[in-house]
PDB file of N, CA and C in Angstrom:
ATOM      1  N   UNK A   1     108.653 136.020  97.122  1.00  0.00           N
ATOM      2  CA  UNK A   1     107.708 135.460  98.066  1.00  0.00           C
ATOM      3  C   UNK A   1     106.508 136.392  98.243  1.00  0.00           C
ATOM      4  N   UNK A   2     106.596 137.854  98.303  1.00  0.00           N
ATOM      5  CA  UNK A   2     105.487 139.044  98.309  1.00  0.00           C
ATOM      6  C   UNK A   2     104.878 138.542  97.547  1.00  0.00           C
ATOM      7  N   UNK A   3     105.467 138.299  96.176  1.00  0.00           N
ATOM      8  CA  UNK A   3     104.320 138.358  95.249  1.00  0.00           C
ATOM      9  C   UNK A   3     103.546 137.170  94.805  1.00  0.00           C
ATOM     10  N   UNK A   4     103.808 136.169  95.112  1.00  0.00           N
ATOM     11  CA  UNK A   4     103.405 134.828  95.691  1.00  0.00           C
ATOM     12  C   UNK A   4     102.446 134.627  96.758  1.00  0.00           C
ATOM     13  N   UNK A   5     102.234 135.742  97.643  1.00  0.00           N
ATOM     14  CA  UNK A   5     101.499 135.908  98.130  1.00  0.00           C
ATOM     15  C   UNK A   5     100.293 136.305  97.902  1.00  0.00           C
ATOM     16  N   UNK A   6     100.756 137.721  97.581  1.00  0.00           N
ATOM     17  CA  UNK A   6      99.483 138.619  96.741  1.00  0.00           C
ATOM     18  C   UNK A   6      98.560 138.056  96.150  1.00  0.00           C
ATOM     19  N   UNK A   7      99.273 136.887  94.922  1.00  0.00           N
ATOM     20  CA  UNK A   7      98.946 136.668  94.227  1.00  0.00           C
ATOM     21  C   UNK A   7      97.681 135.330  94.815  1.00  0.00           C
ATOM     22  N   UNK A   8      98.147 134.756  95.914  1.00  0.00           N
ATOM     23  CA  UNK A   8      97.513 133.759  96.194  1.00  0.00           C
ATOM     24  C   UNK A   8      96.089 134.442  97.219  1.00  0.00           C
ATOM     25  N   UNK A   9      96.304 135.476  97.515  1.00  0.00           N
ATOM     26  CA  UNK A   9      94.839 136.434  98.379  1.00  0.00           C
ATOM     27  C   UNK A   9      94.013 135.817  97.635  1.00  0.00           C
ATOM     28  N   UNK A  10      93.757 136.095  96.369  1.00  0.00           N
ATOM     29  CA  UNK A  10      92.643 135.942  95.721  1.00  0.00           C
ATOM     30  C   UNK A  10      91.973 134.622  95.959  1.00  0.00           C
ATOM     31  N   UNK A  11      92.709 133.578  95.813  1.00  0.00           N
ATOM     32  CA  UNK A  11      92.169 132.457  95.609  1.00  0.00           C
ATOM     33  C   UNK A  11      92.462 131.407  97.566  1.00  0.00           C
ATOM     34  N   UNK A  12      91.880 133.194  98.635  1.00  0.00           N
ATOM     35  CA  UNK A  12      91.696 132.623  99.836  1.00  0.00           C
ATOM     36  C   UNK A  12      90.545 131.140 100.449  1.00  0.00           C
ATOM     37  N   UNK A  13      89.612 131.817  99.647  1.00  0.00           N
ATOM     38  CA  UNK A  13      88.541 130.848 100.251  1.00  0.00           C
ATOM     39  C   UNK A  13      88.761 129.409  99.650  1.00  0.00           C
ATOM     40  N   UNK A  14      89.390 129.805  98.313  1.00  0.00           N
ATOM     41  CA  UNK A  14      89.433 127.612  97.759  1.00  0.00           C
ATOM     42  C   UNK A  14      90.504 127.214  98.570  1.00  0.00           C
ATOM     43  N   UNK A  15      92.065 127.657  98.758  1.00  0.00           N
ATOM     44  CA  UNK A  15      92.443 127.008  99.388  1.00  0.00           C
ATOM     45  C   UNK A  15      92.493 126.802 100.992  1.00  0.00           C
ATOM     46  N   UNK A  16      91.498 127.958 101.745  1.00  0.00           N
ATOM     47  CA  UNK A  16      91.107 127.198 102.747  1.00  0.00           C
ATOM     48  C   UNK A  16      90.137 126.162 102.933  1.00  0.00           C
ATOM     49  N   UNK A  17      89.350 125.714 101.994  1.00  0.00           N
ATOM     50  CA  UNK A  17      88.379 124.538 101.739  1.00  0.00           C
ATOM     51  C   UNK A  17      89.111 123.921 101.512  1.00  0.00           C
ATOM     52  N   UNK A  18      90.576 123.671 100.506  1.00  0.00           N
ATOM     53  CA  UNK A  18      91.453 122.799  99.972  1.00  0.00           C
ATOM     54  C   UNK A  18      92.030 121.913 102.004  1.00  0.00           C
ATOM     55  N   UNK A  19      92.595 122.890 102.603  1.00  0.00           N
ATOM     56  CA  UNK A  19      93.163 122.319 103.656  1.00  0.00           C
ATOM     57  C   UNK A  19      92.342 121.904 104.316  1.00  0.00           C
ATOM     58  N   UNK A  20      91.051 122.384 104.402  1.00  0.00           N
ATOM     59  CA  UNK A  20      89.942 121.403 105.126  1.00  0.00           C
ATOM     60  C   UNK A  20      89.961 119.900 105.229  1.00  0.00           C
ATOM     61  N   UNK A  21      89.859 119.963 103.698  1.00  0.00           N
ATOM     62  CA  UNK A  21      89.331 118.879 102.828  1.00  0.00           C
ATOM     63  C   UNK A  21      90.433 117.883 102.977  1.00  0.00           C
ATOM     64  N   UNK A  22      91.609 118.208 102.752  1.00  0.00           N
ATOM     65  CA  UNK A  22      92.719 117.414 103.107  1.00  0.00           C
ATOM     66  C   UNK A  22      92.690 116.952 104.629  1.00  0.00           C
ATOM     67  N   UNK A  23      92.766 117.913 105.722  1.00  0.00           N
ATOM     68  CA  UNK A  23      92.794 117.480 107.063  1.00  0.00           C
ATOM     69  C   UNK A  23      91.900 116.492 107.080  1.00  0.00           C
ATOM     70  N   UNK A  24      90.323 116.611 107.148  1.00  0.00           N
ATOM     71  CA  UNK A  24      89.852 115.418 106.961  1.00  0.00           C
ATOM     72  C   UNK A  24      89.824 114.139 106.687  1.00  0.00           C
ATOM     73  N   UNK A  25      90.290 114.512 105.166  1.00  0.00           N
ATOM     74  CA  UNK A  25      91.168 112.844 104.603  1.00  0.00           C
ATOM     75  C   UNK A  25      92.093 112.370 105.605  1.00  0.00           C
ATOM     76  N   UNK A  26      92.884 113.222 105.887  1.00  0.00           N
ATOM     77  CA  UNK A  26      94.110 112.709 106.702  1.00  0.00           C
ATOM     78  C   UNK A  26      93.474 111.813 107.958  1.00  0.00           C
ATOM     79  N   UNK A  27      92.607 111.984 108.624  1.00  0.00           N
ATOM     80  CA  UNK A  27      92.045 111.721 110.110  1.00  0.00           C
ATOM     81  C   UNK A  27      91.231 110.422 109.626  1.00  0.00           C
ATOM     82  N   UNK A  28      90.250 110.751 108.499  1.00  0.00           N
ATOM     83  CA  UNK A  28      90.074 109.371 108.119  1.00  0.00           C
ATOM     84  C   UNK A  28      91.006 108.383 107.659  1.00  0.00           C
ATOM     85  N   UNK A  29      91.529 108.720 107.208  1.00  0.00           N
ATOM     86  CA  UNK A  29      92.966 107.527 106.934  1.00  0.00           C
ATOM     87  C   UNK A  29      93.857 107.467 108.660  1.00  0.00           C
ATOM     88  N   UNK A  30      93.487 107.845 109.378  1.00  0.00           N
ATOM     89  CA  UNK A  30      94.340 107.352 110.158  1.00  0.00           C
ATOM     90  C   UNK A  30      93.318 106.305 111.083  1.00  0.00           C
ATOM     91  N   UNK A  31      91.722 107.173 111.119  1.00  0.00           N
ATOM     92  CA  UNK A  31      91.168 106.750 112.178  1.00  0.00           C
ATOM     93  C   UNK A  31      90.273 105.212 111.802  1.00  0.00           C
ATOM     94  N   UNK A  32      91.017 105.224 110.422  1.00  0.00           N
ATOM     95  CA  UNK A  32      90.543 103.770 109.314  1.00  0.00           C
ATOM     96  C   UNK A  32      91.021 102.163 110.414  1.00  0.00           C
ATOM     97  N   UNK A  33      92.472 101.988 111.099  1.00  0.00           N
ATOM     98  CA  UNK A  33      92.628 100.678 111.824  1.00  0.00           C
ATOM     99  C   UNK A  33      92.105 101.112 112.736  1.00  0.00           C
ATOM    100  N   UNK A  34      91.776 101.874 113.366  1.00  0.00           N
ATOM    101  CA  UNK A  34      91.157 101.965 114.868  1.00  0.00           C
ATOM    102  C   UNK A  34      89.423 101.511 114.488  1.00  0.00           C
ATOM    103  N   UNK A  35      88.987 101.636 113.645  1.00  0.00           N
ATOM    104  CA  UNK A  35      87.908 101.369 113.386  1.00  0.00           C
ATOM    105  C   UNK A  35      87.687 100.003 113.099  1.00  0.00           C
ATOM    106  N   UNK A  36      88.487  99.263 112.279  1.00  0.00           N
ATOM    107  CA  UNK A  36      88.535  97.982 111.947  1.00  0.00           C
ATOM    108  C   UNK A  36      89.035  97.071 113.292  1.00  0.00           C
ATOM    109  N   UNK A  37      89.684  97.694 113.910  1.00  0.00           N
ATOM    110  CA  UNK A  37      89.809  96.757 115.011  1.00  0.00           C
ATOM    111  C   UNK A  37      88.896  96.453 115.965  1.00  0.00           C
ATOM    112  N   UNK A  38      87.549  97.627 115.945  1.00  0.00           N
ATOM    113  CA  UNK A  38      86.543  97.700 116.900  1.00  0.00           C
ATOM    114  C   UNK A  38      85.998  96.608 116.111  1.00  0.00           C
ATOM    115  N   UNK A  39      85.731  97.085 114.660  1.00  0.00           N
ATOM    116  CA  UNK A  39      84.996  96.253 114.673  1.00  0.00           C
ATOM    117  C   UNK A  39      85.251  94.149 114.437  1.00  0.00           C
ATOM    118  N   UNK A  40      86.591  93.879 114.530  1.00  0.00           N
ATOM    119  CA  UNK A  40      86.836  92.861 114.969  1.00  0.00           C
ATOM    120  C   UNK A  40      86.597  92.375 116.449  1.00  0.00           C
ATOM    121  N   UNK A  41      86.908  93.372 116.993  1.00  0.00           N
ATOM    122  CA  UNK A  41      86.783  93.069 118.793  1.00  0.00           C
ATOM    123  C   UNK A  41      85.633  92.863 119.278  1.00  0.00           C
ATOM    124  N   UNK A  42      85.071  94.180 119.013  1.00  0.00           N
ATOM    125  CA  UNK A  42      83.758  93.928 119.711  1.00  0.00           C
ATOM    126  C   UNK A  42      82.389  93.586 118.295  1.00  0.00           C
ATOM    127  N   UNK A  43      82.606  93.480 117.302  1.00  0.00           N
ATOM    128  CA  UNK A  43      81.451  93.147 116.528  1.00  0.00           C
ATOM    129  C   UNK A  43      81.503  91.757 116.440  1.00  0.00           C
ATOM    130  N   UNK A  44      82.363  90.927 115.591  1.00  0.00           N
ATOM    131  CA  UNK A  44      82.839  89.971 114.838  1.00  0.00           C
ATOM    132  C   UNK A  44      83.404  88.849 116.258  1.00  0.00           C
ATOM    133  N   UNK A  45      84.053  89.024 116.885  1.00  0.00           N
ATOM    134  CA  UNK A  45      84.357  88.393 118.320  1.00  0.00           C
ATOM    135  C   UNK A  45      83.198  87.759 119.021  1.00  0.00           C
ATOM    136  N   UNK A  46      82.743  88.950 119.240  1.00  0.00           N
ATOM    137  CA  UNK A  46      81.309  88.940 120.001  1.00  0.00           C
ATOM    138  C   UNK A  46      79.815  88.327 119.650  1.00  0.00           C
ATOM    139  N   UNK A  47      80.267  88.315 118.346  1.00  0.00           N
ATOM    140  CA  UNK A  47      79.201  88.518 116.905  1.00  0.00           C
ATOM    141  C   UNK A  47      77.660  89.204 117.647  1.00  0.00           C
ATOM    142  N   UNK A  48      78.093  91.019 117.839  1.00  0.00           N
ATOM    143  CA  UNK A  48      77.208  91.735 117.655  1.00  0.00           C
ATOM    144  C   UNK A  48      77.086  92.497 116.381  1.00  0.00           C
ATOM    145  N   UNK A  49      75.873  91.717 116.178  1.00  0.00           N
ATOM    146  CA  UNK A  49      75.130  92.402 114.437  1.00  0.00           C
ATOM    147  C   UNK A  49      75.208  93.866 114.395  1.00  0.00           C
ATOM    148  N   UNK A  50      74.617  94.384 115.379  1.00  0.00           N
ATOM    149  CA  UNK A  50      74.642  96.296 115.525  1.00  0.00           C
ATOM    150  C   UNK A  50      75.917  96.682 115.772  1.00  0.00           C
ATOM    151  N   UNK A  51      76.532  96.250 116.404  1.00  0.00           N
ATOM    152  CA  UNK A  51      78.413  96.704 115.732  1.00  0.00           C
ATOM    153  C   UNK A  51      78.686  96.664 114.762  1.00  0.00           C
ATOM    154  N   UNK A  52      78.393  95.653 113.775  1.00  0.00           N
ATOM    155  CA  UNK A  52      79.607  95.104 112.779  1.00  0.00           C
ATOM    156  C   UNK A  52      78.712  96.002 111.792  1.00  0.00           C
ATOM    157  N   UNK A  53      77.490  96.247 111.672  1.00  0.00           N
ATOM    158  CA  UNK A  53      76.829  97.559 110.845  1.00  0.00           C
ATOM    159  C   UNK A  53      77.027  98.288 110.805  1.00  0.00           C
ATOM    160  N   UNK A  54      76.879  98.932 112.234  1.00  0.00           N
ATOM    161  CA  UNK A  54      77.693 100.099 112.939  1.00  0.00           C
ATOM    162  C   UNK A  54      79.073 100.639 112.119  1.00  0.00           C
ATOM    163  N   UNK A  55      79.622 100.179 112.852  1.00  0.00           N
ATOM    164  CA  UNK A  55      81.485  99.768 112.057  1.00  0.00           C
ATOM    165  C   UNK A  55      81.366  99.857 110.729  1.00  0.00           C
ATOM    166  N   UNK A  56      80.905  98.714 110.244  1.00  0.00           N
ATOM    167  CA  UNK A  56      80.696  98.848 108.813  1.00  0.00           C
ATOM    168  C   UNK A  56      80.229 100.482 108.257  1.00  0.00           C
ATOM    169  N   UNK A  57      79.178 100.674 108.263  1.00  0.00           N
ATOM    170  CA  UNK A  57      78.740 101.781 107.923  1.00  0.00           C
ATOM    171  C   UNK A  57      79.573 102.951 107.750  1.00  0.00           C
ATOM    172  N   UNK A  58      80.233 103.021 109.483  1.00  0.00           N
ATOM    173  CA  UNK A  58      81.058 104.070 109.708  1.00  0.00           C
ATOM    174  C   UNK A  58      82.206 104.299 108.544  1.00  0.00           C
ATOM    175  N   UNK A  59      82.946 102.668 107.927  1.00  0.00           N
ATOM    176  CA  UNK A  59      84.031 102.577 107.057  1.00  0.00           C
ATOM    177  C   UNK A  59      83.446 103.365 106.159  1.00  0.00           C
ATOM    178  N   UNK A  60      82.351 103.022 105.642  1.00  0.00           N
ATOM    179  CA  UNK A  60      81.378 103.346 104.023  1.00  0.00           C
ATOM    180  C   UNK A  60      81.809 104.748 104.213  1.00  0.00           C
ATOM    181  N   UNK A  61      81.109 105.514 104.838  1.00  0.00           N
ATOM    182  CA  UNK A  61      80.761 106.701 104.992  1.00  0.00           C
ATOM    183  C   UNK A  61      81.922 107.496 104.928  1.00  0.00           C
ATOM    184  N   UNK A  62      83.160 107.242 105.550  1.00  0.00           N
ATOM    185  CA  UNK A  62      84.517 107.921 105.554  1.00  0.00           C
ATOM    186  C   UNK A  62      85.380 107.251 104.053  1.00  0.00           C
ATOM    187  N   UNK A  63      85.069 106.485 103.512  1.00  0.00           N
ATOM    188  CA  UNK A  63      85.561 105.992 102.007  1.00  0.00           C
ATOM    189  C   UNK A  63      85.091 106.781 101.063  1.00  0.00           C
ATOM    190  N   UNK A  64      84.137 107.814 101.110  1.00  0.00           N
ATOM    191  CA  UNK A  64      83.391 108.237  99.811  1.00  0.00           C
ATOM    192  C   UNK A  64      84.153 109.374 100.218  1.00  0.00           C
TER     193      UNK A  64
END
């Protein structure tokens, strides 16, 4: 395990960008139905145009 360690010092900074990068994903994939439901509720329900863009957009932007 020491040396598993050691060995991984070097390559500190990628895999703290690595867990970044993952946490992120993770939050967007979760915060993906909470978003779609807004924008059923209050965009598409309501039929407000600046929501359902809104919303929309927001999906785009967390998909790439």
């Amino acid at each position: 395990m020491n040396h598993m360690i050691t060995h991984l010092k070097k390559y500190k900074r990628s895999l703290s960008v690595i867990v970044l990068l993952t946490i992120l994903q993770i939050t967007a994939g979760l915060l993906t139905p909470t978003i779609l439901s807004t924008l059923v509720s209050e965009g598409i329900l309501k039929q407000d145009n600046q929501q359902i863009t809104t919303q929309g957009l927001l999906i785009l932007a967390m998909s790439k």
